[in-house]
C-alpha atoms as a PDB file:
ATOM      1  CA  UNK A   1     -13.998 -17.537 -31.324  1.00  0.00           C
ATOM      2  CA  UNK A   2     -15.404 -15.071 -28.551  1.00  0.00           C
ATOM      3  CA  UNK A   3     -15.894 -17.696 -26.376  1.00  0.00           C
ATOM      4  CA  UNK A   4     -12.645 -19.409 -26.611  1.00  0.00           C
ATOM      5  CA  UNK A   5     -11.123 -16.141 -25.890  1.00  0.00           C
ATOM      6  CA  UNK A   6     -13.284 -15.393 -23.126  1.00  0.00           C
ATOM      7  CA  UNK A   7     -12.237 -18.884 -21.583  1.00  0.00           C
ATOM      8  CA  UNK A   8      -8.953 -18.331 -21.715  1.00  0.00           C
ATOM      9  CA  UNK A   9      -9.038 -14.872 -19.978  1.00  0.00           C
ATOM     10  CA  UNK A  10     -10.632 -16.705 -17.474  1.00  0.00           C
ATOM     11  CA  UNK A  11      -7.287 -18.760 -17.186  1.00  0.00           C
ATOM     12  CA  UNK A  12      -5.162 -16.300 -17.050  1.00  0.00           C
ATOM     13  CA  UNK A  13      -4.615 -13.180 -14.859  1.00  0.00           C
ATOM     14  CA  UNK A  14      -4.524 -10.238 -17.961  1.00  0.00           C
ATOM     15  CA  UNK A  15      -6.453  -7.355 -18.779  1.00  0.00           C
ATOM     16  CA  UNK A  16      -6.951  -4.698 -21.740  1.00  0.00           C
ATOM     17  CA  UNK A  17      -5.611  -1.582 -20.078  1.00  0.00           C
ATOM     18  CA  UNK A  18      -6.367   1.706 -21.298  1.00  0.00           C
ATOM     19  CA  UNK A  19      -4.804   4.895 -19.852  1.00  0.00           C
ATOM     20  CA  UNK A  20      -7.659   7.575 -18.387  1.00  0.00           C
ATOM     21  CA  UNK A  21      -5.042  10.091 -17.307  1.00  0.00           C
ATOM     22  CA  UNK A  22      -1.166  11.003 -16.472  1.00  0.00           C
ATOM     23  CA  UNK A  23      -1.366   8.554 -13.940  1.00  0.00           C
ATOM     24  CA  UNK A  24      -4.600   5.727 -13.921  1.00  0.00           C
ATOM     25  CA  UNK A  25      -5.297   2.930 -15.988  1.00  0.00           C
ATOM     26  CA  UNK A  26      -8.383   1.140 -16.250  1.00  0.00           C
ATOM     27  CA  UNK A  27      -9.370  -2.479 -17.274  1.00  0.00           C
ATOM     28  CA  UNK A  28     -11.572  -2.094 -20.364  1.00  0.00           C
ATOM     29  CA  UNK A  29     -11.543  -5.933 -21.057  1.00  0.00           C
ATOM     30  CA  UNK A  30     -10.309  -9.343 -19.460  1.00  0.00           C
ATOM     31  CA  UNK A  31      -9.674 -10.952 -16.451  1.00  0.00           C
ATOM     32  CA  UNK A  32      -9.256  -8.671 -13.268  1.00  0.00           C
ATOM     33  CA  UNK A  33     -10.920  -7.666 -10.545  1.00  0.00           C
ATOM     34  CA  UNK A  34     -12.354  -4.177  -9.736  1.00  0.00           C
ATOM     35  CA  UNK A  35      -9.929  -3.781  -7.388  1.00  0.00           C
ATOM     36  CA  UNK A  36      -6.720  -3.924 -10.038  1.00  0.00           C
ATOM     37  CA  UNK A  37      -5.012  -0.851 -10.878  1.00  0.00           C
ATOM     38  CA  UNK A  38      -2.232   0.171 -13.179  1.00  0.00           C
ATOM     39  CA  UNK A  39       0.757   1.951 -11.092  1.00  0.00           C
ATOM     40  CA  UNK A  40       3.244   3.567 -13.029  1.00  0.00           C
ATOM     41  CA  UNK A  41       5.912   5.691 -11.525  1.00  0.00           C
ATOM     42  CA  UNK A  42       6.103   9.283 -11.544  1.00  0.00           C
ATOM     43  CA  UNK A  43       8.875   9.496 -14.466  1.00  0.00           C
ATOM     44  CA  UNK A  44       6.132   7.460 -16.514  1.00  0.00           C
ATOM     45  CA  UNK A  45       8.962   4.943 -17.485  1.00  0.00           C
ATOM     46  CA  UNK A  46       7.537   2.217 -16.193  1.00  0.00           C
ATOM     47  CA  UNK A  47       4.193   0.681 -15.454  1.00  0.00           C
ATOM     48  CA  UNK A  48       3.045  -2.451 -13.158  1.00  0.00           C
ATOM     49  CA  UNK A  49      -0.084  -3.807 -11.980  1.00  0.00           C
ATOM     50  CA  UNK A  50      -1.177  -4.242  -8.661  1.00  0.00           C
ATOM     51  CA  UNK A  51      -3.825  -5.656  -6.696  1.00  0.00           C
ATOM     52  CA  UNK A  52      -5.893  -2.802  -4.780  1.00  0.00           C
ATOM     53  CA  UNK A  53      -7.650  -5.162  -2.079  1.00  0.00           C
ATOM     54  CA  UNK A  54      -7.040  -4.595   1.380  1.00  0.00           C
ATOM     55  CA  UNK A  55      -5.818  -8.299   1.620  1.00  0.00           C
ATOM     56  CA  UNK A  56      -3.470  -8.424  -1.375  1.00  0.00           C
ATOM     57  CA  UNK A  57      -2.015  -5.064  -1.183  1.00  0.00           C
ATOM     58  CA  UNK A  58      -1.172  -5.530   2.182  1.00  0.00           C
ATOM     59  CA  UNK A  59       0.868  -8.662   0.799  1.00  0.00           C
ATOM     60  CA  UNK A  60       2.110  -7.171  -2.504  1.00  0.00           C
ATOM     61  CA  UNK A  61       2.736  -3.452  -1.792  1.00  0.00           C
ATOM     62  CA  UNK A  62       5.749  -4.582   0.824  1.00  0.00           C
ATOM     63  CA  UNK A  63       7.683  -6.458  -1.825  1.00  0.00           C
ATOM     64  CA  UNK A  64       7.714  -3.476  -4.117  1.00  0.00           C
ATOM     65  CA  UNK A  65      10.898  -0.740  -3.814  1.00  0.00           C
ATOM     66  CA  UNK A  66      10.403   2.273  -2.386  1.00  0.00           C
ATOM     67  CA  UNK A  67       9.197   4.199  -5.954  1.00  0.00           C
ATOM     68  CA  UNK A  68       6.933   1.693  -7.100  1.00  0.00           C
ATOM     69  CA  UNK A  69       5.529   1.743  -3.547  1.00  0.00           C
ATOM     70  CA  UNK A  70       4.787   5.157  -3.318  1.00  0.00           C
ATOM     71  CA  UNK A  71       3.200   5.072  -6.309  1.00  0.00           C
ATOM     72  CA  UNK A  72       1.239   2.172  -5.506  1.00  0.00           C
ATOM     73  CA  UNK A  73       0.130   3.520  -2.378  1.00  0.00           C
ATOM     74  CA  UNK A  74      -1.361   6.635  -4.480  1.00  0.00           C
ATOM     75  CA  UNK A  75      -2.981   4.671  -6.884  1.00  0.00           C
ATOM     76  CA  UNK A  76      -4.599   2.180  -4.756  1.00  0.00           C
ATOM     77  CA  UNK A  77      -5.283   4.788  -2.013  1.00  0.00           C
ATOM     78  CA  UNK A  78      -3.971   2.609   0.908  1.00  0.00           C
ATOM     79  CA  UNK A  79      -1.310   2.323   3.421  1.00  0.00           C
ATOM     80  CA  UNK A  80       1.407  -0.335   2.776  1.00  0.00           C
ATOM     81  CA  UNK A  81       1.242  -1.455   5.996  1.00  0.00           C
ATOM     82  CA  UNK A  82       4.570  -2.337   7.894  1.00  0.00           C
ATOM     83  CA  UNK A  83       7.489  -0.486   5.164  1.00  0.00           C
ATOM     84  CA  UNK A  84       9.239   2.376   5.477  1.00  0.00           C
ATOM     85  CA  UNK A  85       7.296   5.776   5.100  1.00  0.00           C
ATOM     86  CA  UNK A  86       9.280   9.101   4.708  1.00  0.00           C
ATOM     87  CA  UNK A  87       6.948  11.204   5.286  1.00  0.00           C
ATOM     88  CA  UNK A  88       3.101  11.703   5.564  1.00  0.00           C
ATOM     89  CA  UNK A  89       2.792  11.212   2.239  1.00  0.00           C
ATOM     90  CA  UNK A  90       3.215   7.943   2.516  1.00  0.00           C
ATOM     91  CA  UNK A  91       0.372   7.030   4.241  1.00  0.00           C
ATOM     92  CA  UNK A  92      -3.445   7.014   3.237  1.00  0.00           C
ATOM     93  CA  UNK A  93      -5.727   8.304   6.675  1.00  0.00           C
ATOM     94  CA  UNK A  94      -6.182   7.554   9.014  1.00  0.00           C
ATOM     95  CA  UNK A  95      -2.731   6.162   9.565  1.00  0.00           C
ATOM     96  CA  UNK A  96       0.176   8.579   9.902  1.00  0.00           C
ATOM     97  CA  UNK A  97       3.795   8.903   9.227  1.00  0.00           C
ATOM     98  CA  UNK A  98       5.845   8.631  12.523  1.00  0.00           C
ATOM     99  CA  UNK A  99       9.677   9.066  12.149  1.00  0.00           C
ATOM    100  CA  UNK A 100      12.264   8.953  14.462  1.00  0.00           C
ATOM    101  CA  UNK A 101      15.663  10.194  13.005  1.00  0.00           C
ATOM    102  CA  UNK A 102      17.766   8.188  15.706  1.00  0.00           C
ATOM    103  CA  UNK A 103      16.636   4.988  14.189  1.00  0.00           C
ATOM    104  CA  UNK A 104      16.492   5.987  10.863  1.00  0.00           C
ATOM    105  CA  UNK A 105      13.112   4.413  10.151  1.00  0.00           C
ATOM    106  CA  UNK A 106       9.312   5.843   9.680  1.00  0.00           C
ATOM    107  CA  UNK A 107       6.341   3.655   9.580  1.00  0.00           C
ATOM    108  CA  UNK A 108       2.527   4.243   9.091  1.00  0.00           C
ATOM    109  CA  UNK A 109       0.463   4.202  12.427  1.00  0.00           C
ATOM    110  CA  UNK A 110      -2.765   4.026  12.815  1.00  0.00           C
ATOM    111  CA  UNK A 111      -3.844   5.423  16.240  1.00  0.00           C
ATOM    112  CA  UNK A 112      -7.250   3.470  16.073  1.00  0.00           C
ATOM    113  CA  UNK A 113      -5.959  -0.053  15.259  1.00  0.00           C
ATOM    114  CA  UNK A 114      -6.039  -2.702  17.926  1.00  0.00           C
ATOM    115  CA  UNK A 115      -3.812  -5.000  16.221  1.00  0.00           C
ATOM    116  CA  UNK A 116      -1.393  -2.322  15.970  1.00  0.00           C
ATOM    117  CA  UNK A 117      -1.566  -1.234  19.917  1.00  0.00           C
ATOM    118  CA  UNK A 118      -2.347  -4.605  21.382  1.00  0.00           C
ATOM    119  CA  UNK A 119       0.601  -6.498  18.864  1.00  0.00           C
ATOM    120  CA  UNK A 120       2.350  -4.581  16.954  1.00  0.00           C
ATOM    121  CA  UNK A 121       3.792  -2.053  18.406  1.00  0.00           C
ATOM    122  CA  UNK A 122       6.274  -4.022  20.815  1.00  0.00           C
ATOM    123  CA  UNK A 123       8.500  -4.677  17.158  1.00  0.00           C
ATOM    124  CA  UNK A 124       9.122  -1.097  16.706  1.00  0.00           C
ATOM    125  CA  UNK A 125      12.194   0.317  18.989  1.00  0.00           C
ATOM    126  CA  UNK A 126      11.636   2.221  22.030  1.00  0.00           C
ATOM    127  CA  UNK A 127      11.650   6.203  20.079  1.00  0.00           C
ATOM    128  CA  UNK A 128       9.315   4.944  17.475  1.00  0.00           C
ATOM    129  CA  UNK A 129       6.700   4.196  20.465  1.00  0.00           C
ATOM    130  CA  UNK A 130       7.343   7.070  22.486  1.00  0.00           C
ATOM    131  CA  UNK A 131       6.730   9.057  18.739  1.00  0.00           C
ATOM    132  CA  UNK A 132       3.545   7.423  18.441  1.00  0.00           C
ATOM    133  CA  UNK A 133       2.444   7.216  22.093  1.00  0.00           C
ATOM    134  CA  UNK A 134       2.780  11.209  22.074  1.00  0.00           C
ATOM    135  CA  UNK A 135       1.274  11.531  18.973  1.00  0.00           C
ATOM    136  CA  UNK A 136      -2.053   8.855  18.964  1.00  0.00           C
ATOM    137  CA  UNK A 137      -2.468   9.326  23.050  1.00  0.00           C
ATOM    138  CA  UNK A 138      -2.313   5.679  23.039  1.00  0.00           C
ATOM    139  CA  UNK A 139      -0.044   3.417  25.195  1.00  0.00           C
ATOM    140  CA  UNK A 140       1.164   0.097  24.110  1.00  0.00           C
ATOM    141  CA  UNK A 141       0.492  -2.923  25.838  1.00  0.00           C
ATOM    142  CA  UNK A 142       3.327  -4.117  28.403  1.00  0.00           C
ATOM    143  CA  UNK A 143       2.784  -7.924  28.541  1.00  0.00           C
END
């Protein structure tokens, strides 16, 4: 029987979760990686799971809404990379927060990234970059 049920956790993506405080889950048995964590929003009313590797999160986190985001990004300790941040809150160092009110928009920087600075950056409208110019002593790349 215990093997049967140990193949078919191996099937399918599910775990045994077990609350460890206010806020983190654990797997205690099943199929997950180390890397899986249980986010559940700050009201407590609801609870998802979400991938914690760099790779995945980077994928999943931006498909999320805004709550279940921040939470995420709390749980899994990382930066959703590319969403909206409101604050520095919002990111995980060594990236930071930089808003610019006349766009309405905030995004997580890191001032050490290459991708970012070499790539990147050009999306981002011209007050964003002169935010995070000022702010990283970095200049992005004219092509």
């Amino acid at each position: 029987l215990w093997e049967s049920l140990l193949a078919l956790a191996l099937r399918v993506d599910w775990c045994l979760w077990v609350r460890i405080s206010s806020h983190q889950w654990v797997c205690l048995w099943g199929m997950t990686t180390t890397t899986s964590s249980m986010t559940t929003l700050y009201d407590e009313k609801w609870s998802q799971c979400v991938d914690c590797s760099v790779r995945k999160f980077g994928q999943v986190c931006q498909k999320l809404d805004d709550y279940m985001r921040y939470a995420a990004v709390h749980s899994c300790g990382l930066t959703c990379p590319d969403t909206k941040c409101y604050n520095q809150n919002w990111c995980v160092a060594p990236y930071r927060c930089i808003i610019d009110p006349e766009e309405v928009w905030g995004q997580c920087v890191s001032c050490r990234s290459k991708k970012f600075w070499g790539n990147s950056c050009h999306s981002l409208g011209e007050g964003m970059i002169d935010r995070a110019e000022k702010l990283c002593h970095r200049k992005c790349r004219e092509y």
